[in-house]
PDB file of N, CA and C in Angstrom:
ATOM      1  N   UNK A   1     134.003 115.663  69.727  1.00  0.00           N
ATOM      2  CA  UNK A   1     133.122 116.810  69.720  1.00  0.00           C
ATOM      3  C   UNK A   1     132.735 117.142  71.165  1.00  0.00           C
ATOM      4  N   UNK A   2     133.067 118.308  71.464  1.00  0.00           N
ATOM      5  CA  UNK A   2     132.431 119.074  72.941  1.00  0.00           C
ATOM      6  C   UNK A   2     131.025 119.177  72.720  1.00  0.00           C
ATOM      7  N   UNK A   3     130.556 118.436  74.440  1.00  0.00           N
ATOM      8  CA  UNK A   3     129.109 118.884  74.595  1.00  0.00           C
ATOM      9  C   UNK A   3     128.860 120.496  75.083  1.00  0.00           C
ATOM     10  N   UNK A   4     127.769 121.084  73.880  1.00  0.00           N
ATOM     11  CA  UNK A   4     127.102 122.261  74.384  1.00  0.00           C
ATOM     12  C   UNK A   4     126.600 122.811  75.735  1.00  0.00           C
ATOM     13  N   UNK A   5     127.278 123.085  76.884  1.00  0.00           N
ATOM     14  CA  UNK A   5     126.109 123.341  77.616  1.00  0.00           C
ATOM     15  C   UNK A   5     125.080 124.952  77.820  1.00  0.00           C
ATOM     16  N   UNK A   6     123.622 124.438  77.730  1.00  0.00           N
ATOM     17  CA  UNK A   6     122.781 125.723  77.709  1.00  0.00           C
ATOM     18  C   UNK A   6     122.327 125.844  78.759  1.00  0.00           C
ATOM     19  N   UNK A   7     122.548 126.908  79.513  1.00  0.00           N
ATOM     20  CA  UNK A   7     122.508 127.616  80.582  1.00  0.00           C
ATOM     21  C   UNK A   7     120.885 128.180  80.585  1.00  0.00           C
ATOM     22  N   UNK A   8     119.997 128.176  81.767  1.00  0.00           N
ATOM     23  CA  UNK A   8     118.741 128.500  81.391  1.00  0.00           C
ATOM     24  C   UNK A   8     118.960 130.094  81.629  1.00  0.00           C
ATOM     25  N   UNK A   9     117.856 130.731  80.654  1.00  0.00           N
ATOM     26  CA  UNK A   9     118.298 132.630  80.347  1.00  0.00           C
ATOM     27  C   UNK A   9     117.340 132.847  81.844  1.00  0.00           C
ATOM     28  N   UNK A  10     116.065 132.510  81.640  1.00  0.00           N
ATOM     29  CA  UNK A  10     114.806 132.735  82.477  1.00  0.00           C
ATOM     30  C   UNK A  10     114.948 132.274  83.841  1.00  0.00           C
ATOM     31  N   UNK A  11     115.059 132.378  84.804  1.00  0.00           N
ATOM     32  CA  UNK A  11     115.225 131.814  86.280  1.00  0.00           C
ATOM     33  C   UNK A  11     113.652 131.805  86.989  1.00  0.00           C
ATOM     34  N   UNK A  12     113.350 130.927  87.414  1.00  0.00           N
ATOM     35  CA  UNK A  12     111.806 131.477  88.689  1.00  0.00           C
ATOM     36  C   UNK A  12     112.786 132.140  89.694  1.00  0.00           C
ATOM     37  N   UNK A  13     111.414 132.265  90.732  1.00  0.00           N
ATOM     38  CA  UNK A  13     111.807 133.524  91.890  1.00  0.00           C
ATOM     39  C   UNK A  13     112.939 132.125  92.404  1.00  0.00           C
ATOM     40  N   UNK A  14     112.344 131.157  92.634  1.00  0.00           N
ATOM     41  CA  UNK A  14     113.985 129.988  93.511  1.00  0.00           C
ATOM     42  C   UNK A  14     115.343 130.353  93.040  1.00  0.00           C
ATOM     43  N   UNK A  15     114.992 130.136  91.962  1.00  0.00           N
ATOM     44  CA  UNK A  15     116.702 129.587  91.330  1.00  0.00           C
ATOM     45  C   UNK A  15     117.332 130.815  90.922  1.00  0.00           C
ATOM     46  N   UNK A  16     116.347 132.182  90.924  1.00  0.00           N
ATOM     47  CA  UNK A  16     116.858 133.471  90.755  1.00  0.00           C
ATOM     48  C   UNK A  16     117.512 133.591  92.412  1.00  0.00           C
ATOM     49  N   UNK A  17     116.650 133.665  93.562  1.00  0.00           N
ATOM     50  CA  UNK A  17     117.502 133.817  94.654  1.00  0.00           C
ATOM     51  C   UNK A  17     118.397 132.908  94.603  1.00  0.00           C
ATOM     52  N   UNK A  18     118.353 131.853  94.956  1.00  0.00           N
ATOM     53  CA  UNK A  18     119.629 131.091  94.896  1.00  0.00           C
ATOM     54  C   UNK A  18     121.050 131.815  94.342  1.00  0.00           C
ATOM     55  N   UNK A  19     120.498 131.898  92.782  1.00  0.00           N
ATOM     56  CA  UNK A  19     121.375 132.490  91.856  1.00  0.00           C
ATOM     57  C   UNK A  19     122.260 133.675  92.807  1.00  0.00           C
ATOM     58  N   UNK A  20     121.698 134.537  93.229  1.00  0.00           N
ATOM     59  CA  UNK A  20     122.162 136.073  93.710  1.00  0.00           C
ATOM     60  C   UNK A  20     122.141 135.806  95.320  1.00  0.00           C
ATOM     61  N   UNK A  21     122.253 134.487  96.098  1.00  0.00           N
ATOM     62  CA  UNK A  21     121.917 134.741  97.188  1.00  0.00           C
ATOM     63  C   UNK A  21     121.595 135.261  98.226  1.00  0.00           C
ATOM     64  N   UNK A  22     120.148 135.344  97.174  1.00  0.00           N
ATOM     65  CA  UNK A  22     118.960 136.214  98.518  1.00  0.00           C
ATOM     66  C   UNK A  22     118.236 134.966  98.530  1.00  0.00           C
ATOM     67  N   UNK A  23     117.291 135.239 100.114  1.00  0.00           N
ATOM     68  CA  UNK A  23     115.938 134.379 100.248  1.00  0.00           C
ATOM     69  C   UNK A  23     114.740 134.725  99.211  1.00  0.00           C
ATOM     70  N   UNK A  24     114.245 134.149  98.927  1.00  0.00           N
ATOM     71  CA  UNK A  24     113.119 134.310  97.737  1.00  0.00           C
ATOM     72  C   UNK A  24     112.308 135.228  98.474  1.00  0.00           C
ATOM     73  N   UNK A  25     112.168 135.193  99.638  1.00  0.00           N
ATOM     74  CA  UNK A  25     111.084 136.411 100.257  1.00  0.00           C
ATOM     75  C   UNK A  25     111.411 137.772  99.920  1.00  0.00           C
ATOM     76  N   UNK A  26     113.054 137.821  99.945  1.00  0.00           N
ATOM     77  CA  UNK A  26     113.971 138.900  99.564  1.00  0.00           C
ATOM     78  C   UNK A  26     113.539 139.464  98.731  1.00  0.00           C
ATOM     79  N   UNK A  27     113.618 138.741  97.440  1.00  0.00           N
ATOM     80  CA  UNK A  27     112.912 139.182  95.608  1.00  0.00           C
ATOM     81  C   UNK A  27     111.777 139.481  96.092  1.00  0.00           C
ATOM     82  N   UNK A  28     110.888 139.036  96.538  1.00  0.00           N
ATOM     83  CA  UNK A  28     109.637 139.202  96.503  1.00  0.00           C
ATOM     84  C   UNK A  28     109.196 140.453  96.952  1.00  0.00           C
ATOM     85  N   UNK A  29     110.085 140.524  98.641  1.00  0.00           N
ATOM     86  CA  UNK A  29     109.591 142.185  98.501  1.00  0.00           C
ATOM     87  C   UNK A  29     110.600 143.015  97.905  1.00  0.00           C
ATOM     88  N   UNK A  30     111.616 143.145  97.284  1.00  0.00           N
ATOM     89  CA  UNK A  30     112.213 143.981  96.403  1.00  0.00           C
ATOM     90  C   UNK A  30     110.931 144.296  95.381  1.00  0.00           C
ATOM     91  N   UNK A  31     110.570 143.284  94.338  1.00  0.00           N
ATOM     92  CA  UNK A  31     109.843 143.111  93.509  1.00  0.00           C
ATOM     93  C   UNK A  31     108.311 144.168  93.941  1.00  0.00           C
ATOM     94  N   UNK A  32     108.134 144.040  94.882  1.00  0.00           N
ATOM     95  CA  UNK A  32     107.075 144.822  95.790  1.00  0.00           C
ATOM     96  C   UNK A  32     107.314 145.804  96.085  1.00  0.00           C
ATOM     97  N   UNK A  33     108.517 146.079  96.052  1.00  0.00           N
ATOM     98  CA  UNK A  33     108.415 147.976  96.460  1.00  0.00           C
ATOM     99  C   UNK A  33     109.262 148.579  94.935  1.00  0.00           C
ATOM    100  N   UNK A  34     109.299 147.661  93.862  1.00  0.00           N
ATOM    101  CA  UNK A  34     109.825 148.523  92.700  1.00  0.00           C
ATOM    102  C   UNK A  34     111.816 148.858  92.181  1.00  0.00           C
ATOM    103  N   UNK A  35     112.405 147.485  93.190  1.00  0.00           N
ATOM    104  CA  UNK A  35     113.576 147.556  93.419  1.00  0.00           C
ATOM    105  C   UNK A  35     114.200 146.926  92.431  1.00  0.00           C
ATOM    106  N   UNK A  36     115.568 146.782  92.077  1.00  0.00           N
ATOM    107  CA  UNK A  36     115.801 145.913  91.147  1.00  0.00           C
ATOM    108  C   UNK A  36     116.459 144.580  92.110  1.00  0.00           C
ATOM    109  N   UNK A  37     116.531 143.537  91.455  1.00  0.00           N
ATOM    110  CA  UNK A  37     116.246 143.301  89.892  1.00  0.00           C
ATOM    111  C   UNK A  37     114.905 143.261  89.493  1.00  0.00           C
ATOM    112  N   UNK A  38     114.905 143.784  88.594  1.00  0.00           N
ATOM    113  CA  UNK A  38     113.317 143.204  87.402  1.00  0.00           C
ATOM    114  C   UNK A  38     113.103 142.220  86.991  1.00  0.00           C
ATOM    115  N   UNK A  39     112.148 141.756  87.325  1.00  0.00           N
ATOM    116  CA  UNK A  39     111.118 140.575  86.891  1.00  0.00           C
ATOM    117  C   UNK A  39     110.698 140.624  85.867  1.00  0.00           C
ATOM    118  N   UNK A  40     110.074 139.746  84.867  1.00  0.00           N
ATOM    119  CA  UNK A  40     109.161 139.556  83.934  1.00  0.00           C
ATOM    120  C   UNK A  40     108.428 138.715  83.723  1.00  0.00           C
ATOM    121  N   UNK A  41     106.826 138.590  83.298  1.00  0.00           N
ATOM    122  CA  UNK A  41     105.887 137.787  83.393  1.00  0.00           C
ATOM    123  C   UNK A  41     106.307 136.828  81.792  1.00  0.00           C
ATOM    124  N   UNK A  42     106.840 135.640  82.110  1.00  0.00           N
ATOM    125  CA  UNK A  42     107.056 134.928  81.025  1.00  0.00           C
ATOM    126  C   UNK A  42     105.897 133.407  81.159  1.00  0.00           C
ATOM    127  N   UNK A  43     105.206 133.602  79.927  1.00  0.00           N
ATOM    128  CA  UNK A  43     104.021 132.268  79.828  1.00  0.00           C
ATOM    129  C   UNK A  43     103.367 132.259  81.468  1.00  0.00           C
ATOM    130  N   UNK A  44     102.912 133.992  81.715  1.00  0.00           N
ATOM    131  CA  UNK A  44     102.111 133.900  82.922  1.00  0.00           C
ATOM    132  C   UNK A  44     102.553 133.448  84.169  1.00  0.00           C
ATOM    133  N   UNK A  45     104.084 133.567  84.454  1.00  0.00           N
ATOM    134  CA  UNK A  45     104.783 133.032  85.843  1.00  0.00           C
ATOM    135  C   UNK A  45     105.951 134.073  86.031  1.00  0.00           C
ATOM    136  N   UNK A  46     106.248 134.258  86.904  1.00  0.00           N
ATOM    137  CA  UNK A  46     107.096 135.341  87.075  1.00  0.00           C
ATOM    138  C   UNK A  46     108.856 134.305  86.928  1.00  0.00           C
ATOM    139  N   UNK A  47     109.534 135.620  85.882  1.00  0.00           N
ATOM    140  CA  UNK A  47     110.894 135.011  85.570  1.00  0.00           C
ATOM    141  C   UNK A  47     111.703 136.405  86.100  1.00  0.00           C
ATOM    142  N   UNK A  48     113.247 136.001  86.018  1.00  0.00           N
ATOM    143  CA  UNK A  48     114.248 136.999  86.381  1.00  0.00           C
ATOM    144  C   UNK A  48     115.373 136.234  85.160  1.00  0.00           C
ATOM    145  N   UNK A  49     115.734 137.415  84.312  1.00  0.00           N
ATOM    146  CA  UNK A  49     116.544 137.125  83.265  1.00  0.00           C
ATOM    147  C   UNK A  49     117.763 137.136  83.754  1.00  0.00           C
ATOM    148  N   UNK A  50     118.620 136.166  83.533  1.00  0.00           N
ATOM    149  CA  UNK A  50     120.267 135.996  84.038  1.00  0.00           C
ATOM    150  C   UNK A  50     121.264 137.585  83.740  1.00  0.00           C
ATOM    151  N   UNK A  51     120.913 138.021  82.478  1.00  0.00           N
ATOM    152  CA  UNK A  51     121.829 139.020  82.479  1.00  0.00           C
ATOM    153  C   UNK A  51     121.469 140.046  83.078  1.00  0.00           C
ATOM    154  N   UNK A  52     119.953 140.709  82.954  1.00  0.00           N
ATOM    155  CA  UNK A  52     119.306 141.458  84.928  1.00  0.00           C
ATOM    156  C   UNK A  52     119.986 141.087  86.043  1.00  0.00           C
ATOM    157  N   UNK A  53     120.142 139.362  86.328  1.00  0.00           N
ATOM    158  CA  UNK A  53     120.530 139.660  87.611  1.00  0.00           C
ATOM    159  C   UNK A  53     121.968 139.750  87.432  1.00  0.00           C
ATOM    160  N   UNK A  54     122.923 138.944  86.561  1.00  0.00           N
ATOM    161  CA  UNK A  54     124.201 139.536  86.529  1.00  0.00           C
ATOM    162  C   UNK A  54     124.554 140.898  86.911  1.00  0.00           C
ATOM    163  N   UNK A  55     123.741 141.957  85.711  1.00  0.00           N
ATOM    164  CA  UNK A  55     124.383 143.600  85.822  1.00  0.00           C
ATOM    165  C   UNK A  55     123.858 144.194  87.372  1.00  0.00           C
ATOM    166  N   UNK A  56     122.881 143.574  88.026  1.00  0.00           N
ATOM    167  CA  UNK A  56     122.270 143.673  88.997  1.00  0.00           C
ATOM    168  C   UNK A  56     123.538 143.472  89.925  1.00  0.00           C
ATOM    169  N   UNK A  57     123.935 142.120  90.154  1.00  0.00           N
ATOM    170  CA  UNK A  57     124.896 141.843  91.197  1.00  0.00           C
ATOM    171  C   UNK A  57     126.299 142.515  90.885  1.00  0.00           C
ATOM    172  N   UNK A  58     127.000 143.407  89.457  1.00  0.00           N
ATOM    173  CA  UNK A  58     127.996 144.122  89.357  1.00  0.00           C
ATOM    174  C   UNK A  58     127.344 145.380  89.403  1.00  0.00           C
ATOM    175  N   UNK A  59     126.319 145.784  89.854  1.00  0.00           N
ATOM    176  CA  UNK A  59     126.156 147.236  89.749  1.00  0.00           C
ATOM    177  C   UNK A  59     126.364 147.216  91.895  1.00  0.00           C
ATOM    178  N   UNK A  60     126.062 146.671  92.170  1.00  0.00           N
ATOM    179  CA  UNK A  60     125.782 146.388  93.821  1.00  0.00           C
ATOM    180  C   UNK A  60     126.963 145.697  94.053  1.00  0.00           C
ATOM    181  N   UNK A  61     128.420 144.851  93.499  1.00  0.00           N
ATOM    182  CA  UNK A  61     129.221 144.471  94.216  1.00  0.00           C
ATOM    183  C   UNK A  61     129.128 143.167  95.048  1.00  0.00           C
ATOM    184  N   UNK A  62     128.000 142.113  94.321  1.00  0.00           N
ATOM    185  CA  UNK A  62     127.880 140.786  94.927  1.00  0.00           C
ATOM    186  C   UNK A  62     128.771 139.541  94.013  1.00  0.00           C
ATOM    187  N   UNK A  63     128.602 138.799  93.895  1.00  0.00           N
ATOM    188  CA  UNK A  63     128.979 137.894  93.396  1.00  0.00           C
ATOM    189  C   UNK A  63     128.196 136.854  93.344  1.00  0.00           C
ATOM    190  N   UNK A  64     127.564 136.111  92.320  1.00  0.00           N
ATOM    191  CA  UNK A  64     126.303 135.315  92.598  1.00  0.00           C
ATOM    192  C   UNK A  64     126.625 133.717  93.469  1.00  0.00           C
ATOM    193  N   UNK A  65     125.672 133.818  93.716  1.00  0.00           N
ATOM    194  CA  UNK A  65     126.398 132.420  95.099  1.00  0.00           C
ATOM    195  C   UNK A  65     126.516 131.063  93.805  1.00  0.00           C
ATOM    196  N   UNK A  66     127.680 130.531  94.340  1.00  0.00           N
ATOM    197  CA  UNK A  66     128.328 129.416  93.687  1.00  0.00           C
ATOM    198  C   UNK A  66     127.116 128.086  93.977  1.00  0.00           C
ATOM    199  N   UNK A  67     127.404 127.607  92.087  1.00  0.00           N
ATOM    200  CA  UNK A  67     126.374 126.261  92.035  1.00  0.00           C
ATOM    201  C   UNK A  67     127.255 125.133  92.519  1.00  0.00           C
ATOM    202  N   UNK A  68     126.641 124.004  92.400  1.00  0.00           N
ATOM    203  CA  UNK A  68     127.667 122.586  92.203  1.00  0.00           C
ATOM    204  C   UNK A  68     128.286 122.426  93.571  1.00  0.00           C
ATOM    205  N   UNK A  69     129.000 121.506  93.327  1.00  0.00           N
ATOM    206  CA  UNK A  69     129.433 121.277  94.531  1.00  0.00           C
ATOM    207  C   UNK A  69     131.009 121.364  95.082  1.00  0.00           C
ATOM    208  N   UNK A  70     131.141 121.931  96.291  1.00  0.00           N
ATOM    209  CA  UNK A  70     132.412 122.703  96.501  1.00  0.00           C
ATOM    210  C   UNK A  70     133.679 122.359  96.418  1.00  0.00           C
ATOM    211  N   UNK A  71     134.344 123.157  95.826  1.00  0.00           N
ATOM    212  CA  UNK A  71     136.133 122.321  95.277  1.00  0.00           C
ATOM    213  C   UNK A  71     136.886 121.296  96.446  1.00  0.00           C
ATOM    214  N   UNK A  72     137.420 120.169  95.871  1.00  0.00           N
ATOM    215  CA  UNK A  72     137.645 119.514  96.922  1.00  0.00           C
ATOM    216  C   UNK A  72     139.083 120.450  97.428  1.00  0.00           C
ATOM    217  N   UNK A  73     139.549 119.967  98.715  1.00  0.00           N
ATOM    218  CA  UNK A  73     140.467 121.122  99.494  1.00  0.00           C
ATOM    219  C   UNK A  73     141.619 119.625  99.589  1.00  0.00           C
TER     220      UNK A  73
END
């Protein structure tokens, strides 16, 4: 039997920049002047939903910065 893996939907402002590699200051003032991606207040903390920032990074032509650790060469 294959293990499931679940991918978190909700990101904080970190692991959302990370995700889209921007600096978190980045989001922050995007978020501040009304830019995308959109945020949402989830259990009173600010989240960024994976498929926001996905259509986010194919509407703009990024590619979200790679997790894990880098292919051996």
């Amino acid at each position: 039997m294959k293990a499931m893996v679940m991918e978190k939907v909700w990101l904080s402002v970190c692991e959302a920049a990370e995700y889209v590699g921007l600096a978190r200051q980045t989001l922050v003032n995007r978020r501040g002047k009304g830019l995308r991606p959109r945020a949402n207040k989830v259990a009173n903390r600010l989240r960024y939903h994976r498929d926001e920032l996905d259509d986010w990074i194919r509407s703009n032509g990024h590619e979200p910065a790679r997790r894990g650790r880098p292919p051996k060469t």
